[in-house]
C-alpha atoms as a PDB file:
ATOM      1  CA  UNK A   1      92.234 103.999 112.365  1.00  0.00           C
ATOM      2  CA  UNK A   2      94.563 106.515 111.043  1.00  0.00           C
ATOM      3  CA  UNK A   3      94.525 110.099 112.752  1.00  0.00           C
ATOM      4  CA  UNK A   4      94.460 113.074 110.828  1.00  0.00           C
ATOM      5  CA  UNK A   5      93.067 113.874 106.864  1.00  0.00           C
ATOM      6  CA  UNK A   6      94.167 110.821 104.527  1.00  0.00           C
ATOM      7  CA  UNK A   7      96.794 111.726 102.169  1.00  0.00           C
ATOM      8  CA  UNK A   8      96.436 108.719  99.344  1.00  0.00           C
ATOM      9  CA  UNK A   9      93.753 107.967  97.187  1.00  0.00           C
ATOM     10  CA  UNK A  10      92.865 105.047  95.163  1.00  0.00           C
ATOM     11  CA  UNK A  11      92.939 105.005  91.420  1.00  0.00           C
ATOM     12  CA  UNK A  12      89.567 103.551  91.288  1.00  0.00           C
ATOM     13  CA  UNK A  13      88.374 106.043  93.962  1.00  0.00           C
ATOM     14  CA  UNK A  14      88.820 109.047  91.904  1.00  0.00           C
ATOM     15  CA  UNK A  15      86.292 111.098  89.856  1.00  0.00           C
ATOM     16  CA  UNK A  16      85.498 109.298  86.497  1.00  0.00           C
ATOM     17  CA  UNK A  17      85.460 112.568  84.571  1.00  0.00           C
ATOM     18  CA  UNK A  18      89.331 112.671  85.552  1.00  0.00           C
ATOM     19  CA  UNK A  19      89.149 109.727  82.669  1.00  0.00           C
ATOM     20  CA  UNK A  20      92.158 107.771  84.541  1.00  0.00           C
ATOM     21  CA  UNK A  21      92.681 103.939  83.092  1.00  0.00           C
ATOM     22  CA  UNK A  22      92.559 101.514  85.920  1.00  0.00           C
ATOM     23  CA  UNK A  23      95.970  99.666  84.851  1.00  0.00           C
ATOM     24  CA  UNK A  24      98.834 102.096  84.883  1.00  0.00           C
ATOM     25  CA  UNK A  25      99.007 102.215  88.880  1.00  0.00           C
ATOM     26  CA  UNK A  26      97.174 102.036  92.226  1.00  0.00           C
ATOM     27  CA  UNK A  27      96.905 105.732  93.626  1.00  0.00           C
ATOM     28  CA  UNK A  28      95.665 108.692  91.851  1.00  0.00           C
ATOM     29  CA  UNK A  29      96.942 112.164  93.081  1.00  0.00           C
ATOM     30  CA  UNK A  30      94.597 113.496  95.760  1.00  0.00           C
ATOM     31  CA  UNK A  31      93.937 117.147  95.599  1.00  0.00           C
ATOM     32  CA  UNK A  32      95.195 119.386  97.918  1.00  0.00           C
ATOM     33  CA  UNK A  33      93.081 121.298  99.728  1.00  0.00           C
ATOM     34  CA  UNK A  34      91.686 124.450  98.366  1.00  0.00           C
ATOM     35  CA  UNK A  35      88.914 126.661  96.632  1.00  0.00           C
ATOM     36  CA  UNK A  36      87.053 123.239  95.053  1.00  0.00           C
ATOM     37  CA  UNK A  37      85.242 120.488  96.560  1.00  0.00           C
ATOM     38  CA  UNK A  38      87.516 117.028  95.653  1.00  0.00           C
ATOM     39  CA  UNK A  39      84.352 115.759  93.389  1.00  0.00           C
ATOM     40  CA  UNK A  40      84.414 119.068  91.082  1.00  0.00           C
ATOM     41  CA  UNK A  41      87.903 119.786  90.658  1.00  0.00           C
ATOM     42  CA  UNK A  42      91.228 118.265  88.640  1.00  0.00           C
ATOM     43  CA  UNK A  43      94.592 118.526  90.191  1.00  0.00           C
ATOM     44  CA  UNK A  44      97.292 120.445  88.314  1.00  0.00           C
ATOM     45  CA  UNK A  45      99.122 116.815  87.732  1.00  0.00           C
ATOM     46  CA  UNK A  46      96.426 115.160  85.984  1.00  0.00           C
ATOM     47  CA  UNK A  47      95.528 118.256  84.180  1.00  0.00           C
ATOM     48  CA  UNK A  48      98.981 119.247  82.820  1.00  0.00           C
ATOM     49  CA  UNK A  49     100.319 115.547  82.275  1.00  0.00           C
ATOM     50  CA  UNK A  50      97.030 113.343  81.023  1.00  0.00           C
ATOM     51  CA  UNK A  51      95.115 116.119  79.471  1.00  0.00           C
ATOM     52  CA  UNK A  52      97.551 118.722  77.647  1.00  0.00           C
ATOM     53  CA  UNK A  53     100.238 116.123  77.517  1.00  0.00           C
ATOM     54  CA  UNK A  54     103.010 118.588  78.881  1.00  0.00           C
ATOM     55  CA  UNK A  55     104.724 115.642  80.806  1.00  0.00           C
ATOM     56  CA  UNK A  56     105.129 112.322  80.694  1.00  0.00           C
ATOM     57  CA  UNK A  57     105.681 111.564  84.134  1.00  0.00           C
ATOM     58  CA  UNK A  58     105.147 113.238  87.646  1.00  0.00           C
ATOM     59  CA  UNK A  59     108.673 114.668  87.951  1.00  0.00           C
ATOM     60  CA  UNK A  60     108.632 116.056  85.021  1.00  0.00           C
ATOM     61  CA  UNK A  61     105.253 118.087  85.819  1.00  0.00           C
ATOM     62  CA  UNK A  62     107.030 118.810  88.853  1.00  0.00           C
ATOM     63  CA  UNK A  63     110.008 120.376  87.555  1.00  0.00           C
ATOM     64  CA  UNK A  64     107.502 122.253  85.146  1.00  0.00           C
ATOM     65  CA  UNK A  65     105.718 123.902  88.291  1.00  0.00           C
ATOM     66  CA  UNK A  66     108.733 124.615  89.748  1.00  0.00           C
ATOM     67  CA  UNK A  67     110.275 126.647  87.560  1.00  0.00           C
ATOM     68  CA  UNK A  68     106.813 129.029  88.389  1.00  0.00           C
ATOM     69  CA  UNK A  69     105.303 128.783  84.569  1.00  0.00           C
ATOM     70  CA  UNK A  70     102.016 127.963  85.157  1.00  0.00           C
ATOM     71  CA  UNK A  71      99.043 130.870  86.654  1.00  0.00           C
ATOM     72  CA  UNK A  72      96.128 129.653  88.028  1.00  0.00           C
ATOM     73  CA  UNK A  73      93.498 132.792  87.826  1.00  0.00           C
ATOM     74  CA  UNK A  74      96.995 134.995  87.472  1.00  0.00           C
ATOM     75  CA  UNK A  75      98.416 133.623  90.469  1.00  0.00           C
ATOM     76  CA  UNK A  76     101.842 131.438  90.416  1.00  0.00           C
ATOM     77  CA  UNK A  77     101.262 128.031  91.748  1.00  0.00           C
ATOM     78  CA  UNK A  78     103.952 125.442  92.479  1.00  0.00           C
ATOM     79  CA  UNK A  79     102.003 122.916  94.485  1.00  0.00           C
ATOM     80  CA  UNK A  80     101.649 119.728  91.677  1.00  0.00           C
ATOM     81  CA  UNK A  81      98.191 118.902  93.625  1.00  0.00           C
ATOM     82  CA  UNK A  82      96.572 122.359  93.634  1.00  0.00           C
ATOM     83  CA  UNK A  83      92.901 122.001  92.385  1.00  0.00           C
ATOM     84  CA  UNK A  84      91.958 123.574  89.019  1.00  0.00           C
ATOM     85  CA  UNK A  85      88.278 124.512  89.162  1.00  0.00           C
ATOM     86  CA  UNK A  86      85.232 124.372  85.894  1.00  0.00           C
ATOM     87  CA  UNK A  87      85.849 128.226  85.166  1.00  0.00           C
ATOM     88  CA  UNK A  88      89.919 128.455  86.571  1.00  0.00           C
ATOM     89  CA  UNK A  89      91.671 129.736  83.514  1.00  0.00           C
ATOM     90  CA  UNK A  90      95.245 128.083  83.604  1.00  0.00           C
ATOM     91  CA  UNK A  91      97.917 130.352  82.314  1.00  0.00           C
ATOM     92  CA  UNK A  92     101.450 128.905  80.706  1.00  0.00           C
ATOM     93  CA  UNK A  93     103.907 131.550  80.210  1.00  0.00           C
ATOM     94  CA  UNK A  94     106.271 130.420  78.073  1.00  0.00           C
ATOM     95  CA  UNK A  95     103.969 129.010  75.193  1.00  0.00           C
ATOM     96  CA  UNK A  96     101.623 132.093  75.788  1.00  0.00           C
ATOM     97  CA  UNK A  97      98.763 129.616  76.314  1.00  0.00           C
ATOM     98  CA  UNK A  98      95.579 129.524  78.551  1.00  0.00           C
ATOM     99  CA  UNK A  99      93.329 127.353  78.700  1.00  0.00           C
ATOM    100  CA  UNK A 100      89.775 127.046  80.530  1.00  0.00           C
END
C-alpha cells in the first residue's frame, strides 16, 4: 500500500457528468483539493479544454492559467486542477467572458 493521498485517477473512475470518452487515455485529472467534494466538482482542465474548447491539449490549458487569465469567484487561479464548483462563476479576462 501506498502512503499518503493518491495523486492519479482512472479515466473510468471519474464522475460521469465530467462526460470523458473511455478511449483517448487511461487517467483523468484528479482534482486538487479544495472548497468541493471530488464527486460535485470539475477541474479547471476538463472544464476549460473539453467543455469551452479553449485548448486542445493539457499544456496548452496550462500555459492559459499561467499567464493568470482565468478568476474563479474573482480570485486568480493558476493551479490546472483547482475544482470549479455548481454555482463558481469562472471569469476569462481577455474575451470578457464568464461563465457559470
Amino acid at each position: 500500500m501506498g502512503r499518503g493521498p493518491k495523486k492519479h485517477m482512472s479515466r473510468l473512475a471519474a464522475p460521469s457528468h465530467w462526460m470523458l470518452d473511455k478511449l483517448t487515455g487511461k487517467y483523468a485529472p484528479k482534482p486538487s483539493p479544495g472548497p468541493h467534494k471530488t464527486r460535485e466538482c470539475l477541474p479547471l482542465v476538463v472544464l476549460l479544454r473539453n467543455r469551452l474548447k479553449y485548448g486542445l491539449t493539457v499544456k496548452e490549458v496550462s500555459l492559459i492559467l499561467m499567464q493568470r487569465l482565468v478568476k474563479v469567484d474573482g480570485k486568480i487561479r493558476t493551479d490546472r486542477n483547482y475544482p470549479a464548483g455548481f454555482m463558481d462563476t469562472i471569469s476569462i479576462e481577455k474575451t470578457g467572458e464568464h461563465f457559470r
